[in-house]
C-alpha atoms as a PDB file:
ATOM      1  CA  UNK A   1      32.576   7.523  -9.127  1.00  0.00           C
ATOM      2  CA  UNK A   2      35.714   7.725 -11.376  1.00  0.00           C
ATOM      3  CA  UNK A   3      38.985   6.831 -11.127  1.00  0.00           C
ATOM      4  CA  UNK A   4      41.434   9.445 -11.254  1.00  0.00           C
ATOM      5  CA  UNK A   5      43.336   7.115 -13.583  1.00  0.00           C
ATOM      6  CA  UNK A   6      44.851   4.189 -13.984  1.00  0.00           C
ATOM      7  CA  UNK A   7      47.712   2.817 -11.350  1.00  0.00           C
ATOM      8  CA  UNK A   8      50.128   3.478 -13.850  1.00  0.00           C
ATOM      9  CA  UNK A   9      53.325   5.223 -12.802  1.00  0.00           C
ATOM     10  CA  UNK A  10      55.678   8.186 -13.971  1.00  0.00           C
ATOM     11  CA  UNK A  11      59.433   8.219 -14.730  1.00  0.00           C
ATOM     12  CA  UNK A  12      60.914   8.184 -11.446  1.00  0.00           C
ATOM     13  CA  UNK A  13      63.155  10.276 -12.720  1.00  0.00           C
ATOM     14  CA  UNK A  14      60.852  13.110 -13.702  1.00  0.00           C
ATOM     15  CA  UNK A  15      58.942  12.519 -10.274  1.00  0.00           C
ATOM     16  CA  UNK A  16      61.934  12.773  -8.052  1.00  0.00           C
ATOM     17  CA  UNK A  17      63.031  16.117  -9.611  1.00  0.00           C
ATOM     18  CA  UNK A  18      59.406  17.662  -8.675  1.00  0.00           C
ATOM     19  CA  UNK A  19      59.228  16.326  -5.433  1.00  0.00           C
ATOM     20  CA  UNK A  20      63.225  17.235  -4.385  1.00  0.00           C
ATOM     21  CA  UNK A  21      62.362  21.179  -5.971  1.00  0.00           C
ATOM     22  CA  UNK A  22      58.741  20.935  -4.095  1.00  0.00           C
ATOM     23  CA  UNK A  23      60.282  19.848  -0.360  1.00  0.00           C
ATOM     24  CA  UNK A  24      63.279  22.375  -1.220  1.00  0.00           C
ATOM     25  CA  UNK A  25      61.446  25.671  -2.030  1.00  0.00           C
ATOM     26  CA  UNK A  26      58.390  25.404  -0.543  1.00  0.00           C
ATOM     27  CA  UNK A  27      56.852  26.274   2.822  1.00  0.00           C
ATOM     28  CA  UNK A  28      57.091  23.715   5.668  1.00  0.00           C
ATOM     29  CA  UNK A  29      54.684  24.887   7.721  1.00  0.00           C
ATOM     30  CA  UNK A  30      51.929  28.445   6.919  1.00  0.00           C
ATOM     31  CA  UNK A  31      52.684  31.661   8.302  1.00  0.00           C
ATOM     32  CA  UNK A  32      49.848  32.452  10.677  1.00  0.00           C
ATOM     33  CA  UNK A  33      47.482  35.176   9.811  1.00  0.00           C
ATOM     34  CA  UNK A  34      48.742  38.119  11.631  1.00  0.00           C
ATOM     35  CA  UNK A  35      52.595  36.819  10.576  1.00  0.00           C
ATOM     36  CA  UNK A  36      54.548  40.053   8.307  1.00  0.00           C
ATOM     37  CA  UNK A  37      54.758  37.480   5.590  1.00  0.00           C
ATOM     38  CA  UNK A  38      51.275  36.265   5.339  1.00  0.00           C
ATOM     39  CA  UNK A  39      50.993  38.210   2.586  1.00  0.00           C
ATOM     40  CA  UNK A  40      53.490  38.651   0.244  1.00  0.00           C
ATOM     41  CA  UNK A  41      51.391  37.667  -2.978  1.00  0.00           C
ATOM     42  CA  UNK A  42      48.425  38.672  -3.646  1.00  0.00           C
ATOM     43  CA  UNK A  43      45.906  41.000  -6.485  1.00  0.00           C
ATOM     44  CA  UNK A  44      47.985  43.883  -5.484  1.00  0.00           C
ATOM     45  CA  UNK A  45      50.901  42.537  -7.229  1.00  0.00           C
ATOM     46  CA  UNK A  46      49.833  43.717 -10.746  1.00  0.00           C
ATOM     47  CA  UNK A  47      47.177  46.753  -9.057  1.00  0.00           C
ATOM     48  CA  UNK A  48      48.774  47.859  -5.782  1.00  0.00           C
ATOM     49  CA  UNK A  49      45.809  50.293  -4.891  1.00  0.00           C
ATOM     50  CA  UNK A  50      43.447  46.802  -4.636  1.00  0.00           C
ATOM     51  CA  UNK A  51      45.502  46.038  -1.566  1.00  0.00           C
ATOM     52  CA  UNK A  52      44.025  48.892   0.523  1.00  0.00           C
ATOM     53  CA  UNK A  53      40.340  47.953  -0.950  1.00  0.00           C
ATOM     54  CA  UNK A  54      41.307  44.919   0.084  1.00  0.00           C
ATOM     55  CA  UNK A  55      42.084  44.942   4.034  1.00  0.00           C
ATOM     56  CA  UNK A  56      39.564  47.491   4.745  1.00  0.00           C
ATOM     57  CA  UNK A  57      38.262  45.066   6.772  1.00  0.00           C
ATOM     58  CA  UNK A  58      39.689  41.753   8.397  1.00  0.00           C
ATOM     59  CA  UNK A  59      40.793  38.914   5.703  1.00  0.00           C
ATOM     60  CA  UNK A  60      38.623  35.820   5.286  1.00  0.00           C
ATOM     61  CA  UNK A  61      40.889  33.054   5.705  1.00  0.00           C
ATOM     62  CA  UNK A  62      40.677  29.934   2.977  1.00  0.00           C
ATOM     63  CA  UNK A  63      42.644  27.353   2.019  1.00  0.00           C
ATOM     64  CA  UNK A  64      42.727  25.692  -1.278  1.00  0.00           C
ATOM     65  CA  UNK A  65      44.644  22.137  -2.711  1.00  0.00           C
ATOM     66  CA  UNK A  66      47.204  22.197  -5.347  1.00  0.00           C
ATOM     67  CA  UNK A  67      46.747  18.887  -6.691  1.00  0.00           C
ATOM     68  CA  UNK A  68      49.646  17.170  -7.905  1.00  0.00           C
ATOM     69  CA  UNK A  69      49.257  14.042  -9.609  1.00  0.00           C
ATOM     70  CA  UNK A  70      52.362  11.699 -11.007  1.00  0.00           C
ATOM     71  CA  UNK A  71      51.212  10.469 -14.705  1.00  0.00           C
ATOM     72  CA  UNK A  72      52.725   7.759 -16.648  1.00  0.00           C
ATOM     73  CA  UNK A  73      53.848  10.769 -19.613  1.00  0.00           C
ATOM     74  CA  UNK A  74      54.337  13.298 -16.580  1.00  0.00           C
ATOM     75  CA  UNK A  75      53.355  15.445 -13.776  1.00  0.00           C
ATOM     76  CA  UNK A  76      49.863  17.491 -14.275  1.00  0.00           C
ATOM     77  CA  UNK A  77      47.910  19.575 -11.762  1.00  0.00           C
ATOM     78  CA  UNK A  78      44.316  18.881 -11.140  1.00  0.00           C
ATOM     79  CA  UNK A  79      42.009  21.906 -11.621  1.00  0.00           C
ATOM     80  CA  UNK A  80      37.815  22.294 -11.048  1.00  0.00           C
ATOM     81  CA  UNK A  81      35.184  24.061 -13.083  1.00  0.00           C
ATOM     82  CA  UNK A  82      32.574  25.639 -10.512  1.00  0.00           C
ATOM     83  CA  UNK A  83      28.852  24.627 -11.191  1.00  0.00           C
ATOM     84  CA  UNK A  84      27.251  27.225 -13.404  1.00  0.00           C
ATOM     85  CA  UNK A  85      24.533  28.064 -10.860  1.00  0.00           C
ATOM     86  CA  UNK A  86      26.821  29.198  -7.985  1.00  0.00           C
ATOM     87  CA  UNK A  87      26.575  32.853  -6.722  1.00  0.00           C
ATOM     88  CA  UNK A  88      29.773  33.150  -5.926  1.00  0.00           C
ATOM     89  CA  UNK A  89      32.819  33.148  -9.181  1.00  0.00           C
ATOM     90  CA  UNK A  90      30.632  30.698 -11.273  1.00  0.00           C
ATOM     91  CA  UNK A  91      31.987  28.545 -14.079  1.00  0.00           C
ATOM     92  CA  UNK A  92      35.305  29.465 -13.369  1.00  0.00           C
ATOM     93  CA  UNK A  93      38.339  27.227 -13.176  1.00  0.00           C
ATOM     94  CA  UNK A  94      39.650  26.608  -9.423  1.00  0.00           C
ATOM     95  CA  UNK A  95      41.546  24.676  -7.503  1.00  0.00           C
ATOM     96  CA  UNK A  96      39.197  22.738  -4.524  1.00  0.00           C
ATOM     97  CA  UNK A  97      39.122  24.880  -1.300  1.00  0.00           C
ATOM     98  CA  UNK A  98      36.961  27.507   0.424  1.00  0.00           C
ATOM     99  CA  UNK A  99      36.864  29.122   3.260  1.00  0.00           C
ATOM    100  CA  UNK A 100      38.569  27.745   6.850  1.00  0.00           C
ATOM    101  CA  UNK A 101      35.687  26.882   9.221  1.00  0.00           C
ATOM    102  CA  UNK A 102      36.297  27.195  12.973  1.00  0.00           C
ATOM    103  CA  UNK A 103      36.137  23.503  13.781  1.00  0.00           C
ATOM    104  CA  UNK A 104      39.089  23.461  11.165  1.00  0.00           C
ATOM    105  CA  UNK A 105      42.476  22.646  12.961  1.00  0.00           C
ATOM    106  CA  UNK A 106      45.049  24.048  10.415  1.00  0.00           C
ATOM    107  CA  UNK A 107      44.422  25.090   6.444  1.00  0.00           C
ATOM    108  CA  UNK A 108      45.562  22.010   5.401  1.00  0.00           C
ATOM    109  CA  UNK A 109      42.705  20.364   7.337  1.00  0.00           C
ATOM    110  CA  UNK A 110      40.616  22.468   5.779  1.00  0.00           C
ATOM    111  CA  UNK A 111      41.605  22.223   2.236  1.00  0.00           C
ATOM    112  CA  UNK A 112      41.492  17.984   2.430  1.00  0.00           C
ATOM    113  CA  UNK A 113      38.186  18.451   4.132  1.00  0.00           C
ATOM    114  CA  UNK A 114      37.097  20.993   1.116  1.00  0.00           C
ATOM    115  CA  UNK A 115      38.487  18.371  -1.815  1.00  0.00           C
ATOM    116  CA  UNK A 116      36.871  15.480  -0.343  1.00  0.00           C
ATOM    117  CA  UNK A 117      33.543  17.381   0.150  1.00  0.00           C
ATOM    118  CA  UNK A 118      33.604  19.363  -3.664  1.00  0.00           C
ATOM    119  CA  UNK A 119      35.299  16.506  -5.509  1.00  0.00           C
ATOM    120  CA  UNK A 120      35.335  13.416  -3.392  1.00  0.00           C
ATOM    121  CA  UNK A 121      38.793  13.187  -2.873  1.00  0.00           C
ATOM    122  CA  UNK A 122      39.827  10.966   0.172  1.00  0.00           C
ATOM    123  CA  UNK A 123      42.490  12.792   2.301  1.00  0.00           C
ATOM    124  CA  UNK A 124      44.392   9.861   2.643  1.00  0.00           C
ATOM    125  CA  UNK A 125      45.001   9.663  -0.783  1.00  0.00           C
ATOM    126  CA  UNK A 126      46.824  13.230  -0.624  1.00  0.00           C
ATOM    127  CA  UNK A 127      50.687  13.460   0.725  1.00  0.00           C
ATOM    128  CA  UNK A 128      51.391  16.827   1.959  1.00  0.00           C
ATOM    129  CA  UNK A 129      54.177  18.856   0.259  1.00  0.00           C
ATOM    130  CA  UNK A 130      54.430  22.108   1.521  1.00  0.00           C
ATOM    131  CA  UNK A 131      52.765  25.430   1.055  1.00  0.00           C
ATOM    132  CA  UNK A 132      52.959  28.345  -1.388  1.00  0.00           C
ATOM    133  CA  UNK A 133      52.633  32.222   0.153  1.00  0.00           C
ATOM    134  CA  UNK A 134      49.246  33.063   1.062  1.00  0.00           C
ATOM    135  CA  UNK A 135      47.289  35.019  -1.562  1.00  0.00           C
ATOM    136  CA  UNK A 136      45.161  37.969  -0.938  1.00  0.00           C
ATOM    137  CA  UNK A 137      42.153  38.680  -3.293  1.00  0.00           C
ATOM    138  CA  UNK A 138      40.527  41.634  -4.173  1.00  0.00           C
ATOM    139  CA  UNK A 139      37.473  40.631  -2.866  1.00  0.00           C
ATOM    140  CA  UNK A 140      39.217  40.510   0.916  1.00  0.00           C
ATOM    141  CA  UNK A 141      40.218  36.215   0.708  1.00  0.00           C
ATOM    142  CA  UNK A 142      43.451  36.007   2.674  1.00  0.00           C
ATOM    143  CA  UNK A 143      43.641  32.014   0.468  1.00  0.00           C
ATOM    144  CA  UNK A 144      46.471  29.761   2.050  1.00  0.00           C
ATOM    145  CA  UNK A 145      47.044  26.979  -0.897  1.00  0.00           C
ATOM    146  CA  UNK A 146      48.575  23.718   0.117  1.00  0.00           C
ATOM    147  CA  UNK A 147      50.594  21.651  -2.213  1.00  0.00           C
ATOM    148  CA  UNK A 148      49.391  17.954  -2.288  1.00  0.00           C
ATOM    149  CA  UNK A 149      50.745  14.990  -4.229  1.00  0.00           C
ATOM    150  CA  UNK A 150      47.707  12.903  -4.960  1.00  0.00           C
ATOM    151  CA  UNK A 151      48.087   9.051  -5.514  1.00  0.00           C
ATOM    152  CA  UNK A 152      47.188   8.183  -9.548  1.00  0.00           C
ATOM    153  CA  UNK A 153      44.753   5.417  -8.453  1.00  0.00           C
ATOM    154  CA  UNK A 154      42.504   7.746  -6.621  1.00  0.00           C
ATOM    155  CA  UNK A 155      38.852   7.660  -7.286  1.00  0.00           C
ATOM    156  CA  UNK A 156      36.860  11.099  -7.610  1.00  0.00           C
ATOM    157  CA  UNK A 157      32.592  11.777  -7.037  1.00  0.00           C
ATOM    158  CA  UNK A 158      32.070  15.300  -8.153  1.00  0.00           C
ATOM    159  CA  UNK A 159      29.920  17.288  -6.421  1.00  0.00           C
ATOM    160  CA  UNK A 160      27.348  18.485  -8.646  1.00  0.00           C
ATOM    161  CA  UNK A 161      25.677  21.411  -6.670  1.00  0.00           C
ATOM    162  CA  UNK A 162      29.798  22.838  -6.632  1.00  0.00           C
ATOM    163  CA  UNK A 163      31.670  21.042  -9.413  1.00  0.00           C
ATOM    164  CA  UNK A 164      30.754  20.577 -12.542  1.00  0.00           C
ATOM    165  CA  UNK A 165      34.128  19.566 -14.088  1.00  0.00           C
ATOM    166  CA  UNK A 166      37.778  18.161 -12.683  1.00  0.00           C
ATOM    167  CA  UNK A 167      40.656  18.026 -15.532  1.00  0.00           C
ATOM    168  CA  UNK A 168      44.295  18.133 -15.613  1.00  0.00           C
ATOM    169  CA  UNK A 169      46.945  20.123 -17.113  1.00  0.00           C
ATOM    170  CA  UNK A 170      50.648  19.266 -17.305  1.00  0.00           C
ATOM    171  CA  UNK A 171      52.559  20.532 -14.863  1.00  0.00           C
ATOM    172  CA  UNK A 172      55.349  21.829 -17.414  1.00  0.00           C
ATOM    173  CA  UNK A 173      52.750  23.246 -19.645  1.00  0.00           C
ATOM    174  CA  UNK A 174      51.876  25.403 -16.177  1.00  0.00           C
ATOM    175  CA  UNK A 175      55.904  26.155 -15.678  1.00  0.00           C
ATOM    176  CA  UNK A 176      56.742  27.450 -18.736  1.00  0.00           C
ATOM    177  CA  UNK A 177      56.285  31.459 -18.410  1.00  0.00           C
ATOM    178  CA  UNK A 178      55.299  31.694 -22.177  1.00  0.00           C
ATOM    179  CA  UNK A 179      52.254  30.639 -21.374  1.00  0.00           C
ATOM    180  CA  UNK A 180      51.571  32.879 -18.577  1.00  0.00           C
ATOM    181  CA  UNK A 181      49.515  36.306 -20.087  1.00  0.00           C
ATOM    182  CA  UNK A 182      48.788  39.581 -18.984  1.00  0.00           C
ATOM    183  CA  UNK A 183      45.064  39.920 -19.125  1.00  0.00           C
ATOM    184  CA  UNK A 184      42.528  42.976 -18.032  1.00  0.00           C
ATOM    185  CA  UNK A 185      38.943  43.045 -17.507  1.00  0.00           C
ATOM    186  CA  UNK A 186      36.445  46.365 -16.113  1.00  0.00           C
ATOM    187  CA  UNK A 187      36.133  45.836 -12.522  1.00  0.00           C
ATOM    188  CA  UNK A 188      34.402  47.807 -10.224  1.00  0.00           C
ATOM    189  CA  UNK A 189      34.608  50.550 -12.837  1.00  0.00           C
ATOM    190  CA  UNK A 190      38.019  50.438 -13.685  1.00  0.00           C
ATOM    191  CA  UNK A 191      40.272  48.003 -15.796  1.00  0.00           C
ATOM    192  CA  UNK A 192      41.860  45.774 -13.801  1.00  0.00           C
ATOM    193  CA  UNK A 193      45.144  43.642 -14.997  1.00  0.00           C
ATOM    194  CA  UNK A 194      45.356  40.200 -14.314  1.00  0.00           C
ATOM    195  CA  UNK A 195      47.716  36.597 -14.943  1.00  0.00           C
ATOM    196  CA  UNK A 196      45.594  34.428 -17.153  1.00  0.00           C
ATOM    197  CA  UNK A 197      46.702  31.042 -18.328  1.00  0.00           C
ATOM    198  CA  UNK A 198      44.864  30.197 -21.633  1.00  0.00           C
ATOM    199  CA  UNK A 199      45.067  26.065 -22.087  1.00  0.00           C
ATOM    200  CA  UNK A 200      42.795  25.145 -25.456  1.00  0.00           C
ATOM    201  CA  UNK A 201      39.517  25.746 -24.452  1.00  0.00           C
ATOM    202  CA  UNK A 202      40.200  26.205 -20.751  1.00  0.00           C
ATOM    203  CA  UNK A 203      40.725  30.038 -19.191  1.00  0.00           C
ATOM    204  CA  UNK A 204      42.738  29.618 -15.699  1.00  0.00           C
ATOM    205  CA  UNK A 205      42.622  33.490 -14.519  1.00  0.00           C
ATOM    206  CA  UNK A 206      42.690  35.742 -11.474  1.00  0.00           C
ATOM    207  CA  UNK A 207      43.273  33.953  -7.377  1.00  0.00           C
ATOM    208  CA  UNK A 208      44.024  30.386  -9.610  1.00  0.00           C
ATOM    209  CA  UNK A 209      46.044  31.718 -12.230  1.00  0.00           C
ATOM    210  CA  UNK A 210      47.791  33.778  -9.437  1.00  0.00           C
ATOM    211  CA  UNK A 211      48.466  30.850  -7.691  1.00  0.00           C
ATOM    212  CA  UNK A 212      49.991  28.905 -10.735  1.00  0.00           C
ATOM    213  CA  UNK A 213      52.686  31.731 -10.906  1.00  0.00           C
ATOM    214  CA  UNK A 214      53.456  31.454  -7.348  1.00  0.00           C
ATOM    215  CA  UNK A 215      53.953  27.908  -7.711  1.00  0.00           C
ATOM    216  CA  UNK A 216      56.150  28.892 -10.777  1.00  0.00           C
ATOM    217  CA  UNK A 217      58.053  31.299  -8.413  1.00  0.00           C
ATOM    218  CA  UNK A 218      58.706  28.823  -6.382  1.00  0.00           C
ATOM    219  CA  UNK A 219      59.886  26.139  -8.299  1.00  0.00           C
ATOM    220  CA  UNK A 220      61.965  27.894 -11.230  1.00  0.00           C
ATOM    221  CA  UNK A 221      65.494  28.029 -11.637  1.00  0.00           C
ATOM    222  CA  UNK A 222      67.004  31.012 -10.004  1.00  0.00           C
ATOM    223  CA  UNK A 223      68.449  32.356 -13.380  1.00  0.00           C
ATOM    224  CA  UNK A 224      65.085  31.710 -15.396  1.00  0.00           C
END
């Protein structure tokens, strides 16, 4: 087990501006699957002819965490690297989350009960911000990802058979638009654009990188 880090503690300054932007622009509450805006974002955005590919049958529903952790030199966001042996989207860089199981009372419930189980991340260590707009993948995902600030002295146990990595990027590294790229990749015999958010040797891309520039949308200035 490994602490998340030290008990040390941001500029309240720089803390307070994130959390009075977070509980200003984003969701209180999710829309509900069959709600006109559960949907807005999505792989469509860049290829609109996914979206059709992409409802021909019912949406899974999922849920991921955005983790949100306050840093004594600033905010980051805390990202996984999937195990190398998984069949589904293997070493790729996610956020924890997965699909909403029945016995699941609301995605939030279902994205603490996700983090705790990949990454060992005690739900009571998470305080609830709000929610970003519900992301359809290509691959039929209807994702709802719920924005959690995560205390600094909170201890993580990877998962190995899921996880085979947890790091953190800064939060204003992630809000700066420069570094958000156009990317495209053959896929499903066609090239497919994509956001992609190069960070040294990490490659945040597709549903996560998506994400990121929701949570960008959300947050920016209005004239940016």
């Amino acid at each position: 087990m490994t602490d998340l880090a030290a008990p040390q503690v941001l500029d309240p300054s720089a803390l307070d501006a994130f959390l009075e932007r977070a509980r200003a622009r984003l969701r209180p509450e999710p829309p509900g699957p069959h709600d006109d805006t559960s949907n807005p974002r999505g792989d469509h955005d860049l290829e609109p002819d996914v979206l059709e590919a992409a409802l021909a049958r019912p949406p899974r529903l999922a849920a991921v965490l955005v983790p949100v952790v306050p840093r004594d030199d600033g905010v980051s966001v805390l990202f996984t690297l999937r195990s190398a042996h998984l069949r589904d989207h293997s070493g790729q860089i996610a956020f924890p989350g997965g699909k909403i199981d029945p016995g699941d009372p609301s995605p939030l419930a279902a994205a603490l009960r996700e983090a705790q189980e990949e990454i060992g991340l005690d739900p009571a260590a998470v305080t609830p911000l709000g929610y970003l707009d519900p992301y359809l993948s290509g691959t039929g995902f209807l994702v709802t990802p719920v924005v959690g600030l995560v205390a600094p002295d909170a201890s993580l146990a990877l998962n190995p058979h899921e996880v085979a990595e947890a790091f953190e990027v800064p939060l204003d590294f992630l809000m700066d638009v420069a570094n958000h790229a156009l990317h495209s990749r053959e896929w499903r015999g066609r090239q497919r654009r994509y956001y992609a958010i190069p960070f040294g040797e990490r490659y945040i891309w597709g549903v996560t990188a998506g994400i990121v520039r929701n949570l960008y949308d959300r947050l920016r200035d209005v004239d940016e």
